[in-house]
C-alpha atoms as a PDB file:
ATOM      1  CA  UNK A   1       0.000   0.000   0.000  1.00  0.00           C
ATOM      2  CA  UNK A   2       1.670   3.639  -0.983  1.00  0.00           C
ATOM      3  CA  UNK A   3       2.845   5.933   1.321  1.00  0.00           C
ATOM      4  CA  UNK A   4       2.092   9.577   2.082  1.00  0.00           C
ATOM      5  CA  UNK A   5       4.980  11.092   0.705  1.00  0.00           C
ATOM      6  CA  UNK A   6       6.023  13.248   3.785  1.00  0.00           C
ATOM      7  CA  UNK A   7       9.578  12.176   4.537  1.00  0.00           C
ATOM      8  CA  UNK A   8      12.288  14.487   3.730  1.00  0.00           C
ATOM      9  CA  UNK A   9      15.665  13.499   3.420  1.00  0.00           C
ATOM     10  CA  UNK A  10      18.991  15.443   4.064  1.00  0.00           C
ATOM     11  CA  UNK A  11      22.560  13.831   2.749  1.00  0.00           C
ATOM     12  CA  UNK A  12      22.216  11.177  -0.488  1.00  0.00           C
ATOM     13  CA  UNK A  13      25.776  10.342  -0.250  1.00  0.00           C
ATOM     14  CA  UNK A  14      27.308   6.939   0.674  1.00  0.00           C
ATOM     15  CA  UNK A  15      24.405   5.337   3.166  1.00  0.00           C
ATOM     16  CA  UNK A  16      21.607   8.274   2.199  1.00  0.00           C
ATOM     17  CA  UNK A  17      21.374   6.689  -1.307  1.00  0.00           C
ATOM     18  CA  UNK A  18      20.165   3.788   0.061  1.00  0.00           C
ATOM     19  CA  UNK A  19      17.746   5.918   2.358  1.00  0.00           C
ATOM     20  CA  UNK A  20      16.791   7.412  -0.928  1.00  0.00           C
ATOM     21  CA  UNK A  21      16.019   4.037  -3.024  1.00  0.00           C
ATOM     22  CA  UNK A  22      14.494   2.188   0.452  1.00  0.00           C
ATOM     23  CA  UNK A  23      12.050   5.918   0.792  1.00  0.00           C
ATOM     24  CA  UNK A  24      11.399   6.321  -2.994  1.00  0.00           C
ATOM     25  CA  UNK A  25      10.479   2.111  -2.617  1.00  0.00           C
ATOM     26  CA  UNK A  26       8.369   2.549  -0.088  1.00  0.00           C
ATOM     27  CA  UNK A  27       6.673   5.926  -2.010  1.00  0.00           C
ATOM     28  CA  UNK A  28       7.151   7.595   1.047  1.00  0.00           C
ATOM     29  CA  UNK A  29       9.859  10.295  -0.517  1.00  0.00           C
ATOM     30  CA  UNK A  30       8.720  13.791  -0.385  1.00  0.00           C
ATOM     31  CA  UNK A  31      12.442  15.384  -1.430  1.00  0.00           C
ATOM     32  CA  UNK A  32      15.801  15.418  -0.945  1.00  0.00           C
ATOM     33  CA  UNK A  33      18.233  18.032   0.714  1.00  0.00           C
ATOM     34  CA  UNK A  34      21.884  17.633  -0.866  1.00  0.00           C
ATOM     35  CA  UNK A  35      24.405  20.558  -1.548  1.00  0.00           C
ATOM     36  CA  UNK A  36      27.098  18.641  -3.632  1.00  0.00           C
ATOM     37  CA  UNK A  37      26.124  18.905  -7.420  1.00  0.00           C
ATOM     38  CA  UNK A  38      27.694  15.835  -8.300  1.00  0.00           C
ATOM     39  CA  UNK A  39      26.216  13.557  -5.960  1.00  0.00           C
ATOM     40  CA  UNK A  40      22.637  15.287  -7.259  1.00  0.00           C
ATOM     41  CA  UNK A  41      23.450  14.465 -10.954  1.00  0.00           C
ATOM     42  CA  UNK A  42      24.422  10.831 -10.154  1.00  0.00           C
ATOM     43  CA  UNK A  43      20.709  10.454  -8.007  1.00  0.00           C
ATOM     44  CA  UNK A  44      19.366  11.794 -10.869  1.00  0.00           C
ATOM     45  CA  UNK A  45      20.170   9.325 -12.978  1.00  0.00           C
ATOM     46  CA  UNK A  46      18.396   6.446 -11.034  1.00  0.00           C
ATOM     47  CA  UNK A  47      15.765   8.711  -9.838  1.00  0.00           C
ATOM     48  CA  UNK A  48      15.171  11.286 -11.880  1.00  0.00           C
ATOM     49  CA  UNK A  49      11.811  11.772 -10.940  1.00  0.00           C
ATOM     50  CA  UNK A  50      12.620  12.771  -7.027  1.00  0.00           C
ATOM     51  CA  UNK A  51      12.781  16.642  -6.255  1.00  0.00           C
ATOM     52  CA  UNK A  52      16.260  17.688  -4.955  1.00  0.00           C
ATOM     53  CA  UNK A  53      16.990  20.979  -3.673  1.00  0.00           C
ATOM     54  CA  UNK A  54      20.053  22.890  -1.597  1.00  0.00           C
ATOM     55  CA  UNK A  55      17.552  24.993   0.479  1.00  0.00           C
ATOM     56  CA  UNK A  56      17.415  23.496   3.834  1.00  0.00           C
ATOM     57  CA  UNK A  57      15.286  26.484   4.921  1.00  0.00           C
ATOM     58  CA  UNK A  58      12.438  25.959   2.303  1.00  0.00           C
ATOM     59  CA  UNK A  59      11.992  21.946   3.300  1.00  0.00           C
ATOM     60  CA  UNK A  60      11.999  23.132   7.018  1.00  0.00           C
ATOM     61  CA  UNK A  61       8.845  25.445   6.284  1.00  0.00           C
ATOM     62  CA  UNK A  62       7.202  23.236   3.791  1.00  0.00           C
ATOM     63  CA  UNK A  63       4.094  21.996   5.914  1.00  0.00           C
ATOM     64  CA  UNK A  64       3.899  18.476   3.663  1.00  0.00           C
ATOM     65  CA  UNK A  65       7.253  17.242   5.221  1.00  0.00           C
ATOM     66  CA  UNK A  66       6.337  15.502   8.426  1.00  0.00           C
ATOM     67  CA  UNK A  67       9.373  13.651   9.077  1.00  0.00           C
ATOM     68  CA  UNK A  68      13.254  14.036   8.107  1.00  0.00           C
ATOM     69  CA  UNK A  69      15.745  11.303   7.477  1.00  0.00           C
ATOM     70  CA  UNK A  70      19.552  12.894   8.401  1.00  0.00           C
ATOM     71  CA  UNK A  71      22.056  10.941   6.794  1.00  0.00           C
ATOM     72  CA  UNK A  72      24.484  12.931   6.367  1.00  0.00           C
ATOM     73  CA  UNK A  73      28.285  13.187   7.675  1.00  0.00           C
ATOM     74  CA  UNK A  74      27.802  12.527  11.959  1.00  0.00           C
ATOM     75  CA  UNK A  75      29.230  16.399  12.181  1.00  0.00           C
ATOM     76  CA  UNK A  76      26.693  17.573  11.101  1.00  0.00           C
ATOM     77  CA  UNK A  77      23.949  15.417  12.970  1.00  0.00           C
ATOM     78  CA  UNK A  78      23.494  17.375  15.809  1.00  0.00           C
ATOM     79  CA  UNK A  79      22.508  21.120  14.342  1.00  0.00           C
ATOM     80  CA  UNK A  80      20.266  19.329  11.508  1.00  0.00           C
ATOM     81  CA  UNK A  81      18.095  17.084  13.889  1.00  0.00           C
ATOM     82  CA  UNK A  82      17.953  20.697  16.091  1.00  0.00           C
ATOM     83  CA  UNK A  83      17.172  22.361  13.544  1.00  0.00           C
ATOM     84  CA  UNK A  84      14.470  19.933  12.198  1.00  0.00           C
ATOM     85  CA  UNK A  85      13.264  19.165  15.801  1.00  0.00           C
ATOM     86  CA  UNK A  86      12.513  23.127  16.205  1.00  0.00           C
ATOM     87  CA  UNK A  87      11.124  23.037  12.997  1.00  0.00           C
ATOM     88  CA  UNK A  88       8.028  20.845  14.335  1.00  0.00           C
ATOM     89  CA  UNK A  89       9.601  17.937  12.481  1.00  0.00           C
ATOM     90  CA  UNK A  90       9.716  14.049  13.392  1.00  0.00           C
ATOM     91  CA  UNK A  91      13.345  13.066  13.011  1.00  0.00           C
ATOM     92  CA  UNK A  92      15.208  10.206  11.970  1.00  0.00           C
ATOM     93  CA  UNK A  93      18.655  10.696  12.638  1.00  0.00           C
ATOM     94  CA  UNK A  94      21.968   7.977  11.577  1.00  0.00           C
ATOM     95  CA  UNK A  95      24.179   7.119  14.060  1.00  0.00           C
ATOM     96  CA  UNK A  96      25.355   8.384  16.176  1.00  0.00           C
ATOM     97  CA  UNK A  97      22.795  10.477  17.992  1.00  0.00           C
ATOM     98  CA  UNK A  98      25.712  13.572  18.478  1.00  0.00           C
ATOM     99  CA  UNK A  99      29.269  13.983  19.066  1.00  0.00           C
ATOM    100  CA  UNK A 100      28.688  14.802  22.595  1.00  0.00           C
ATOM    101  CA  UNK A 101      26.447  13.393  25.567  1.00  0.00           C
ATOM    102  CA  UNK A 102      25.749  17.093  25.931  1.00  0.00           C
ATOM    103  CA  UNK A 103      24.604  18.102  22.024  1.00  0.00           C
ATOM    104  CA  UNK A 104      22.705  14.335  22.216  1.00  0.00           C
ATOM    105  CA  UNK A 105      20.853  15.295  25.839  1.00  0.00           C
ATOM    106  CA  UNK A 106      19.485  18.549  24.327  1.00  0.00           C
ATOM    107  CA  UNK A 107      18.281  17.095  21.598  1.00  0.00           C
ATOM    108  CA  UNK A 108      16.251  14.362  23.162  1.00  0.00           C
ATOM    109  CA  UNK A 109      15.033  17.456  25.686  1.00  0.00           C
ATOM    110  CA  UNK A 110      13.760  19.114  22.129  1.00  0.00           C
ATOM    111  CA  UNK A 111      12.171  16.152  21.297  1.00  0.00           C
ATOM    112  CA  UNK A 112      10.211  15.807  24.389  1.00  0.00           C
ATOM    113  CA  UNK A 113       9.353  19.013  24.886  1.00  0.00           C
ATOM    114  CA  UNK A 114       8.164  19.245  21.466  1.00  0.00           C
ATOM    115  CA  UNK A 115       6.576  16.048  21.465  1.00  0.00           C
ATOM    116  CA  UNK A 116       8.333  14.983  18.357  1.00  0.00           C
ATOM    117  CA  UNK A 117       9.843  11.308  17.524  1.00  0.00           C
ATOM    118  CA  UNK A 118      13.438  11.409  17.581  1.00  0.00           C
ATOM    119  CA  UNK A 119      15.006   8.128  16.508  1.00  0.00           C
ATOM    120  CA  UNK A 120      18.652   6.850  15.581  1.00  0.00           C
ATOM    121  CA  UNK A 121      19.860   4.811  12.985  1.00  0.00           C
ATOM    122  CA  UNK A 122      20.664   1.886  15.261  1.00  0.00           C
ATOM    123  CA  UNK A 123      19.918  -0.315  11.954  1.00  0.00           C
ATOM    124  CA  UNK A 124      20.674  -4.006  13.090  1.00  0.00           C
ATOM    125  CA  UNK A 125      18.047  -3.565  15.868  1.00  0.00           C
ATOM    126  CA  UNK A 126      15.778  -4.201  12.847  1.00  0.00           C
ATOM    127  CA  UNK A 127      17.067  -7.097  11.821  1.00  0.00           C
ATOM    128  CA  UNK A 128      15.048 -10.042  12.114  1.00  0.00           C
ATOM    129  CA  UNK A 129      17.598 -12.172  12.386  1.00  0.00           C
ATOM    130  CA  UNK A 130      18.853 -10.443  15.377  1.00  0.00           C
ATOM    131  CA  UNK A 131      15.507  -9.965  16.432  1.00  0.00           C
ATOM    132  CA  UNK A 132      14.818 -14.155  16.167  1.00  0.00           C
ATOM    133  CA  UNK A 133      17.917 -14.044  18.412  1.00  0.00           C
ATOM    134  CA  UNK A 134      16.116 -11.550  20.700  1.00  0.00           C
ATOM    135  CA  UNK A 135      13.088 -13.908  21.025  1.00  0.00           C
ATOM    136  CA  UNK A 136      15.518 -16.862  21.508  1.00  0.00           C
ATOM    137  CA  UNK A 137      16.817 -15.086  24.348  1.00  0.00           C
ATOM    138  CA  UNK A 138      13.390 -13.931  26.053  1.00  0.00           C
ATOM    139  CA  UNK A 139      12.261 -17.222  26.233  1.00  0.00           C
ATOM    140  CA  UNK A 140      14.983 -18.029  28.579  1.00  0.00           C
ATOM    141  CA  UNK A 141      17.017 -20.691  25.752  1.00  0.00           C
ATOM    142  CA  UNK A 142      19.903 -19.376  26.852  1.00  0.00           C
ATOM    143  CA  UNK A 143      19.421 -19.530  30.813  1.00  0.00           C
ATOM    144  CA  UNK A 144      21.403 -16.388  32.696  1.00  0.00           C
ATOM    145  CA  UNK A 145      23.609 -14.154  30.227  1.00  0.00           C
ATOM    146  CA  UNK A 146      27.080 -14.371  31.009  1.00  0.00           C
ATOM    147  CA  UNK A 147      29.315 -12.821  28.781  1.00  0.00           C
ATOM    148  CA  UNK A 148      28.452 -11.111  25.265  1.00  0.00           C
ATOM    149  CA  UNK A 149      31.266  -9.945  22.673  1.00  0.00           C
ATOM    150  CA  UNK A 150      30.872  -8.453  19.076  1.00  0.00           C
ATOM    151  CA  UNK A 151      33.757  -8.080  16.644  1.00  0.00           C
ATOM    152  CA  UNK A 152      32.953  -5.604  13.728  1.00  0.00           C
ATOM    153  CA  UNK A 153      35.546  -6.051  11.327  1.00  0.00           C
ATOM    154  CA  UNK A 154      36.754  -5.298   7.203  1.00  0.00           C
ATOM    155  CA  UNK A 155      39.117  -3.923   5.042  1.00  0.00           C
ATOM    156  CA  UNK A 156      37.047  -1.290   3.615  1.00  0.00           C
ATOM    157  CA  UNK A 157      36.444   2.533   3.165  1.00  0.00           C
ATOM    158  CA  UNK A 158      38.609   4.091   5.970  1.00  0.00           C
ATOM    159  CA  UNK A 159      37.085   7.005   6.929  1.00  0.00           C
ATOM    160  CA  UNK A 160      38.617  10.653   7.796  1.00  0.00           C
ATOM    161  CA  UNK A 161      35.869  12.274   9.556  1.00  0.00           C
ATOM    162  CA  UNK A 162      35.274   9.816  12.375  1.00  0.00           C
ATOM    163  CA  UNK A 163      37.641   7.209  13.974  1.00  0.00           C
ATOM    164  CA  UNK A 164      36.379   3.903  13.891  1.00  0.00           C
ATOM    165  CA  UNK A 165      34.904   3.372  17.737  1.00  0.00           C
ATOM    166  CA  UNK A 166      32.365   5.935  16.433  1.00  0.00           C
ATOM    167  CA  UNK A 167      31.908   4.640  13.154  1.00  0.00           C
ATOM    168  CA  UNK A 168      31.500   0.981  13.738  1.00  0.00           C
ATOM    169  CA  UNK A 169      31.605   0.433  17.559  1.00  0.00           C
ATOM    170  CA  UNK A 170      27.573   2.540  17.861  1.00  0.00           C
ATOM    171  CA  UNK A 171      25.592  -0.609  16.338  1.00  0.00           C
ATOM    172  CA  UNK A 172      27.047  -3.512  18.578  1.00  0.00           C
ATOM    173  CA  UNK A 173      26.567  -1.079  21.648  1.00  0.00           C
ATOM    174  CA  UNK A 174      22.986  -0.594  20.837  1.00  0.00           C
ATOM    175  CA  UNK A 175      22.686  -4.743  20.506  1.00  0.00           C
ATOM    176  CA  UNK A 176      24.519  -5.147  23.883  1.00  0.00           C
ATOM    177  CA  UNK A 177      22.120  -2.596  25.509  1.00  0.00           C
ATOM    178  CA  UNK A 178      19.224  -4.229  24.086  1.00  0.00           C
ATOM    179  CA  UNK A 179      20.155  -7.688  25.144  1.00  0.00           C
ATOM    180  CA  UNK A 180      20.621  -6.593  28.186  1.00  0.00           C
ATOM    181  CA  UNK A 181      17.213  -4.871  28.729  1.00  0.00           C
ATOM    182  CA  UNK A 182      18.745  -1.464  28.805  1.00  0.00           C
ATOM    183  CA  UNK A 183      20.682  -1.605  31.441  1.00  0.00           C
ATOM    184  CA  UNK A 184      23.985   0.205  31.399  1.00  0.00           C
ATOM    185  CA  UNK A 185      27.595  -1.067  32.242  1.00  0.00           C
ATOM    186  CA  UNK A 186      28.759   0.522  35.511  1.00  0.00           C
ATOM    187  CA  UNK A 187      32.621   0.570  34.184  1.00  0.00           C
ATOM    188  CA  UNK A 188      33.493   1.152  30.369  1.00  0.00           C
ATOM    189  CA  UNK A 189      37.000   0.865  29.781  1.00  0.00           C
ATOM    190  CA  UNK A 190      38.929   1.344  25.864  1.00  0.00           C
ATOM    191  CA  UNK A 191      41.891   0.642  23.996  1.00  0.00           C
ATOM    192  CA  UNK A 192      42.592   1.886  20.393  1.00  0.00           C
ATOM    193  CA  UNK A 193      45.430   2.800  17.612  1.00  0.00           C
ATOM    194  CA  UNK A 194      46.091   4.610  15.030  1.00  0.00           C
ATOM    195  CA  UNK A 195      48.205   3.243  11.937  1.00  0.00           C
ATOM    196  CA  UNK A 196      46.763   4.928   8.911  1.00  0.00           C
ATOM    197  CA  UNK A 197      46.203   8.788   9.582  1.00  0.00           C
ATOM    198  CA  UNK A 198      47.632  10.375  12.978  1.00  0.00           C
ATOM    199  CA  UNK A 199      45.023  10.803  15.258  1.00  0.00           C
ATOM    200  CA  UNK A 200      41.710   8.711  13.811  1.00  0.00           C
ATOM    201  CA  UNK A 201      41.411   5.662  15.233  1.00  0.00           C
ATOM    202  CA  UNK A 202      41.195   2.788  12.913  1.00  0.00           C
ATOM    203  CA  UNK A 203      40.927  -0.152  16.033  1.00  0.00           C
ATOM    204  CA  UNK A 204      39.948   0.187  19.183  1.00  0.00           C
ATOM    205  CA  UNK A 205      38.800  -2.844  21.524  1.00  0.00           C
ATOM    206  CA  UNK A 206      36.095  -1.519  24.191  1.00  0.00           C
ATOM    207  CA  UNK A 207      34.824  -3.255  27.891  1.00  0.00           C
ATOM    208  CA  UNK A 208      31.593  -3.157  29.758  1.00  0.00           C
ATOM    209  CA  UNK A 209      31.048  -4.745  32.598  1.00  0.00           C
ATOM    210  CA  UNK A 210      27.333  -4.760  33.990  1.00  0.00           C
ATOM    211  CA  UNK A 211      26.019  -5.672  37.331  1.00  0.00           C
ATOM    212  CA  UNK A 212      25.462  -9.455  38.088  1.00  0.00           C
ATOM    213  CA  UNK A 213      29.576 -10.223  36.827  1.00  0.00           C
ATOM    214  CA  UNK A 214      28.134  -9.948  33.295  1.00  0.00           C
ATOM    215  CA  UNK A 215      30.899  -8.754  30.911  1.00  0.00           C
ATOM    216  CA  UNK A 216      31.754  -7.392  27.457  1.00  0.00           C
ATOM    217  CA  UNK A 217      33.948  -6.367  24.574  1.00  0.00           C
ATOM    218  CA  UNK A 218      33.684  -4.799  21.408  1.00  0.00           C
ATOM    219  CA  UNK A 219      36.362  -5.302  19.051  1.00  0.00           C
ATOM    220  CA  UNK A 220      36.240  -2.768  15.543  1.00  0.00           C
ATOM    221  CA  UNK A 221      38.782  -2.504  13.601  1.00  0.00           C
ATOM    222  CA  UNK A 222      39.046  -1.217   9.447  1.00  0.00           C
ATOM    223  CA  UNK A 223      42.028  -2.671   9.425  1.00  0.00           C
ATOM    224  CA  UNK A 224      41.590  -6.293   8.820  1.00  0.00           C
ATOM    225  CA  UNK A 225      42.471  -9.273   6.298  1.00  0.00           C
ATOM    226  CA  UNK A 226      38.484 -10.245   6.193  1.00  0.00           C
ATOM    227  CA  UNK A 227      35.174  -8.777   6.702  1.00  0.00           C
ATOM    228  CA  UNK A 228      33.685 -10.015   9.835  1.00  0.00           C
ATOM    229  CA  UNK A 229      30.500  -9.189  11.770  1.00  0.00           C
ATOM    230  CA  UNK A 230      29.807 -11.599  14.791  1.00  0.00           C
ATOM    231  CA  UNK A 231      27.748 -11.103  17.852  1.00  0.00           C
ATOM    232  CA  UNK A 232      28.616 -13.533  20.707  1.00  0.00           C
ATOM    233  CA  UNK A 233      25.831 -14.430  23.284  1.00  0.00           C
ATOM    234  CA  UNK A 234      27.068 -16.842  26.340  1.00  0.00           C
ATOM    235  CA  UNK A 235      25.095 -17.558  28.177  1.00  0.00           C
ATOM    236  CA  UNK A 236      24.469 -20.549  31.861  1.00  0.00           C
ATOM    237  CA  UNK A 237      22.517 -22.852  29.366  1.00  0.00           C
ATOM    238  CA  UNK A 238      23.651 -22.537  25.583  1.00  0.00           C
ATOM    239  CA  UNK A 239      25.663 -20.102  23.226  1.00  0.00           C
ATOM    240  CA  UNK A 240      24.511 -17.959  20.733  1.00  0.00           C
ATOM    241  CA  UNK A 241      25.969 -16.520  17.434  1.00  0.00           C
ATOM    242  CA  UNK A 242      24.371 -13.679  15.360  1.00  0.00           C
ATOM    243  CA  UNK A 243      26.754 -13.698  12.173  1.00  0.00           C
ATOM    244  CA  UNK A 244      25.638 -11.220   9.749  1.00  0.00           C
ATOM    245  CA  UNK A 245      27.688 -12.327   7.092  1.00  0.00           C
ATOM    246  CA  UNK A 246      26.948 -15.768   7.082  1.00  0.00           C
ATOM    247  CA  UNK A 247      23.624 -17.189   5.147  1.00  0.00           C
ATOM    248  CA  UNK A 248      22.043 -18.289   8.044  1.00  0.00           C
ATOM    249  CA  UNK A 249      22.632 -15.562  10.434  1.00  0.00           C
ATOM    250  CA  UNK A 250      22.226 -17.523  13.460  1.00  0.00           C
ATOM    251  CA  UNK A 251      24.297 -20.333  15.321  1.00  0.00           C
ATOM    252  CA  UNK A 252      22.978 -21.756  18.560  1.00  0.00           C
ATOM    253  CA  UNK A 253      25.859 -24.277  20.516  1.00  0.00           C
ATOM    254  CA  UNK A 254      24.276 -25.992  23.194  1.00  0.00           C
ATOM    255  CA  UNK A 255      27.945 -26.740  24.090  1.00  0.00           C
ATOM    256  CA  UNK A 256      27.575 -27.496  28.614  1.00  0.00           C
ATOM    257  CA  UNK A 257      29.916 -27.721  31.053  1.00  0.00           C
ATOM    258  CA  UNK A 258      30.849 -30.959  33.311  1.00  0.00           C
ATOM    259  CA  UNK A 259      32.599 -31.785  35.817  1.00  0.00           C
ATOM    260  CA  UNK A 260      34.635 -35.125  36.512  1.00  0.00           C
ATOM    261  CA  UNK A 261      35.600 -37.034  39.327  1.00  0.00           C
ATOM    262  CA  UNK A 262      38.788 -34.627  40.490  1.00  0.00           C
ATOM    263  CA  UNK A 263      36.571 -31.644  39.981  1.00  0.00           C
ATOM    264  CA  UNK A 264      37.911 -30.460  36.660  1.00  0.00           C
ATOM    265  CA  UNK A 265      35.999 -29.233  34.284  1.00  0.00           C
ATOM    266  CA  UNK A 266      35.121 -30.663  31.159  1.00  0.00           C
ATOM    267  CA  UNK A 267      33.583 -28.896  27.899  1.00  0.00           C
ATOM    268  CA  UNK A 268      30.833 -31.489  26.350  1.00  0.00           C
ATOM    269  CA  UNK A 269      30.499 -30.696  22.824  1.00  0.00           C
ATOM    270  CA  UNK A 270      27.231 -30.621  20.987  1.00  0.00           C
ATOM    271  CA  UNK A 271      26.064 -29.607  17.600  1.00  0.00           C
ATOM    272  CA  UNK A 272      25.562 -26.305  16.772  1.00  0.00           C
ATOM    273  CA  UNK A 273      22.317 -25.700  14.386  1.00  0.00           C
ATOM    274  CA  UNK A 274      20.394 -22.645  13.306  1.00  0.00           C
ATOM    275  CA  UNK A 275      17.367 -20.735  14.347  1.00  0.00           C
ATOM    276  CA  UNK A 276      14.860 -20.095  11.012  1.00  0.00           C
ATOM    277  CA  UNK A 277      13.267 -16.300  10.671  1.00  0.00           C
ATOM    278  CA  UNK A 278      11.374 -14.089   8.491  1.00  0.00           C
ATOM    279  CA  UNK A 279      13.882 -12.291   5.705  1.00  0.00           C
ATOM    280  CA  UNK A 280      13.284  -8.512   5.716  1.00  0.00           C
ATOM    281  CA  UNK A 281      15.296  -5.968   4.417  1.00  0.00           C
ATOM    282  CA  UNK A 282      16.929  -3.961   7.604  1.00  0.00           C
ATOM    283  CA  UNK A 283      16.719  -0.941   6.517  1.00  0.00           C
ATOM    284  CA  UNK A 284      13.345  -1.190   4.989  1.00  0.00           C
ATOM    285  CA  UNK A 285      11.865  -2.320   8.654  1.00  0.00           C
ATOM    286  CA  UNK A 286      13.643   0.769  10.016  1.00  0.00           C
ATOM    287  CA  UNK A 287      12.106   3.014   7.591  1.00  0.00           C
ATOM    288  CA  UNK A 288       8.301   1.476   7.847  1.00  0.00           C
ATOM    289  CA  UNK A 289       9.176   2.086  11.927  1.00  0.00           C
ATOM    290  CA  UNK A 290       9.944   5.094  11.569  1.00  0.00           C
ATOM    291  CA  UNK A 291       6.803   6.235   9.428  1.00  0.00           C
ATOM    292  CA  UNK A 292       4.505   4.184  11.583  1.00  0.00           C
ATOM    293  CA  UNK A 293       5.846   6.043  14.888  1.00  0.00           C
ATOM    294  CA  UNK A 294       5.311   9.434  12.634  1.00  0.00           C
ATOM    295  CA  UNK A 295       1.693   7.973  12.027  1.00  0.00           C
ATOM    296  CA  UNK A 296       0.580   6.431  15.828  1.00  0.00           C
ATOM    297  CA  UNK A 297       3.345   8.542  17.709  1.00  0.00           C
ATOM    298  CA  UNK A 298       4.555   5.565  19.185  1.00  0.00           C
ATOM    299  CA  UNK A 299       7.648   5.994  20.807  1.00  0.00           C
ATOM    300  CA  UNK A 300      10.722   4.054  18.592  1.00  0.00           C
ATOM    301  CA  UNK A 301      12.654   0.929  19.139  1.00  0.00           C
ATOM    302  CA  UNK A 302      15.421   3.123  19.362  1.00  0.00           C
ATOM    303  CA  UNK A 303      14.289   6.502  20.759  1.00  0.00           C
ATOM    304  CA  UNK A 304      16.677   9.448  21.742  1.00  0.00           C
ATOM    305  CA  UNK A 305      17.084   8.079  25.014  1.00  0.00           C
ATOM    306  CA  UNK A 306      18.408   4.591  23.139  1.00  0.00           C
ATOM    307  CA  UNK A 307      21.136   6.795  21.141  1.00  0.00           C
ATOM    308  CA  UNK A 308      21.924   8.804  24.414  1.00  0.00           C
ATOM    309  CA  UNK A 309      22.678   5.610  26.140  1.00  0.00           C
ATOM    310  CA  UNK A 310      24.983   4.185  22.996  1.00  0.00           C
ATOM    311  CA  UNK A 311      26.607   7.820  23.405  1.00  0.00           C
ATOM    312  CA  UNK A 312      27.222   7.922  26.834  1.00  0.00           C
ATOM    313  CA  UNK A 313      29.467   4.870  26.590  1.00  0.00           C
ATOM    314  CA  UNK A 314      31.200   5.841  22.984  1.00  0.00           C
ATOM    315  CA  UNK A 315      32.296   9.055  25.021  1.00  0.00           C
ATOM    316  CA  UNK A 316      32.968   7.387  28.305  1.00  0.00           C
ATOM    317  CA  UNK A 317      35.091   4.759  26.015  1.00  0.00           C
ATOM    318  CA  UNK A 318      36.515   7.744  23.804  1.00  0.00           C
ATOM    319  CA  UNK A 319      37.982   9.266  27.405  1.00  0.00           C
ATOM    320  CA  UNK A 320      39.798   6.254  28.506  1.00  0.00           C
ATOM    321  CA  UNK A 321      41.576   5.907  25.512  1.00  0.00           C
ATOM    322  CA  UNK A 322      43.009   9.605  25.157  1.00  0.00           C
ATOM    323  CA  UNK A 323      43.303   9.538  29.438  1.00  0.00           C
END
C-alpha cells in the first residue's frame, strides 16, 4: 500500500542513497536536501523523478514534510536534527545520535518538549535475524547471560571524519544494551590505535562490565584481512551466534559444562544448528518504523534516550583511551 509522501531526506551520499532508493520504494519520498552537485546528478540518474533541492530552509517550512531522514556526515547530525526538531519535524537521525552526551541530551530534551519522535539509525536492531535471536533469548534458551562480545571487522572505506569506535563500535553497543534490557555497564573501559592517519582511530577494543559479573567487549577494527560481523551471546545454558555475514545468520551451541571425578571441568560438545526467521530488508523495517511512529506517535525501538545511552558509553570509552 503507498505511502504519504512526507519524509524528507537530508545527505544522499554513501548510506543516504540507500535511504533514498528504500524511501522512494516505499513511495514515502517527499524530497531530498543535498548541496554537492555531483552527488545530485548521479541520483538523478536512477531517480530522476525525485525533487532535490540545496535549500534546507524551504523543506523546514514546507508543511507536507512531516518527518526528516539525516544521513548525512555525523558532524553535522546534531545542528540538523535541532534544527528539524525546532522546525516541528519528526526526526530520523543515523548514528550516532551527536558527538557529545551534551549536544545528544538537548536534543532528546527538544524532542520531548516538542513532542516529536526522535530516533537513531541503530539499523541491526531491525534485523530479524537479530531480532529471532532476541526472542531466543526472552524465552529463557539461553538460561542467565554471562558474557556477550561483538567483533565488527573489514578492510574497507577508511574514513577521515570519524575514527572507527564511532563509526562501527555505535551498532554492537545498541545490541549489547538491548540484550541486556537497557541496562547500562557501571565501568566502560577502551583501547585503540592509530596506523593509517595520525590521530583517527582505525581499532579500538572496548569493555563493559554490567552488574550481576556480566561482561563485554567490542572489538572494531578497518584494518583487517576479512570482513567479519559476529555477535557472541554466552550464556548458563547454551551459546549464541548472530553472524551477519553468514547465510544463516544464526548459530545456537548448546555446548555445557561438566565436571569429573577430580573436579575439573570438562567442555561437552554438541552440535551447533540454526534458528529459522522471516527475511526482511533492515533498513526497509527501520524506515516502515519510523513512518509508523510518525503515524501512531509511538515511541521508537530506538528513541533518543536509546542513542543517548549508545553515546554515553562511545564518550565514556573515547575518554579512557586519550586519558
Amino acid at each position: 500500500m503507498p505511502l504519504n509522501k512526507n519524509i524528507a531526506l537530508m545527505g544522499a551520499g554513501h548510506w543516504g542513497k540507500n535511504h533514498l532508493r528504500t524511501l522512494h520504494q516505499l513511495g514515502a519520498l517527499h524530497s531530498v536536501l543535498e548541496l554537492n552537485d555531483e552527488i545530485i546528478d548521479l541520483r538523478k540518474k536512477d531517480f530522476p523523478d525525485v525533487v532535490y533541492t540545496k535549500d534546507g530552509a524551504d523543506l523546514l517550512k514546507n508543511p507536507e514534510i512531516k518527518g526528516v531522514v539525516i544521513a548525512a556526515p555525523a558532524i553535522l547530525h546534531f545542528e540538523l536534527a535541532k534544527k528539524c526538531l525546532q522546525a516541528g519535524k519528526d526526526v530520523l537521525v543515523e548514528k550516532p545520535l551527536a558527538l557529545t552526551v551534551a549536544e545528544g541530551s538537548l536534543l532528546v530534551d527538544i524532542a520531548e518538549r516538542g513532542k516529536r519522535v526522535l530516533m537513531v539509525g541503530h539499523i541491526l536492531q531491525y534485523h530479524a535475524a537479530f531480532n529471532r535471536l532476541i526472542e531466543f533469548i526472552e524465552a529463557g534458551e539461553l538460561g542467565d547471560i554471562r558474557y556477550i562480545y561483538s567483533n565488527r571487522l573489514n578492510i574497507g572505506k577508511l574514513r577521515a571524519e570519524e575514527n572507527v569506535l564511532w563509526s562501527f563500535a555505535p551498532h554492537d553497543i545498541s545490541l549489547i544494551l538491548r540484550i541486556m534490557k537497557g541496562q547500562e555497564p557501571h565501568h566502560v573501559d577502551a583501547h585503540a590505535g592509530s596506523y593509517v592517519k595520525q590521530g583517527i582511530f582505525d581499532t579500538s577494543l572496548t569493555t563493559l562490565e554490567f552488574k550481576n559479573n556480566v561482561k563485554g567487549h567490542i572489538f572494531v577494527s578497518w584494518l583487517h584481512p576479512f570482513k567479519e560481523q559476529k555477535l557472541v551471546v554466552v550464556g548458563s545454558e547454551k551459546m549464541a551466534v548472530f553472524d551477519d555475514v553468514s547465510k544463516e545468520k544464526i548459530f545456537i551451541y548448546p555446548h555445557s559444562i561438566d565436571f569429573n571425578e577430580d573436579h575439573i571441568p570438562v567442555a561437552v560438545k554438541a552440535d551447533c544448528y540454526s534458528l529459522e526467521f522471516e527475511q526482511k530488508q533492515p533498513l526497509e523495517e527501520e524506515l516502515r518504523h519510523f513512518i509508523h511512529c510518525i503515524e501512531t506517535r509511538e515511541t521508537p525501538r530506538t528513541d533518543g534516550r536509546e542513542g543517548l545511552a549508545v553515546l554515553n558509553i562511545l564518550e565514556q570509552a573515547e575518554r579512557r583511551i586519550l586519558a
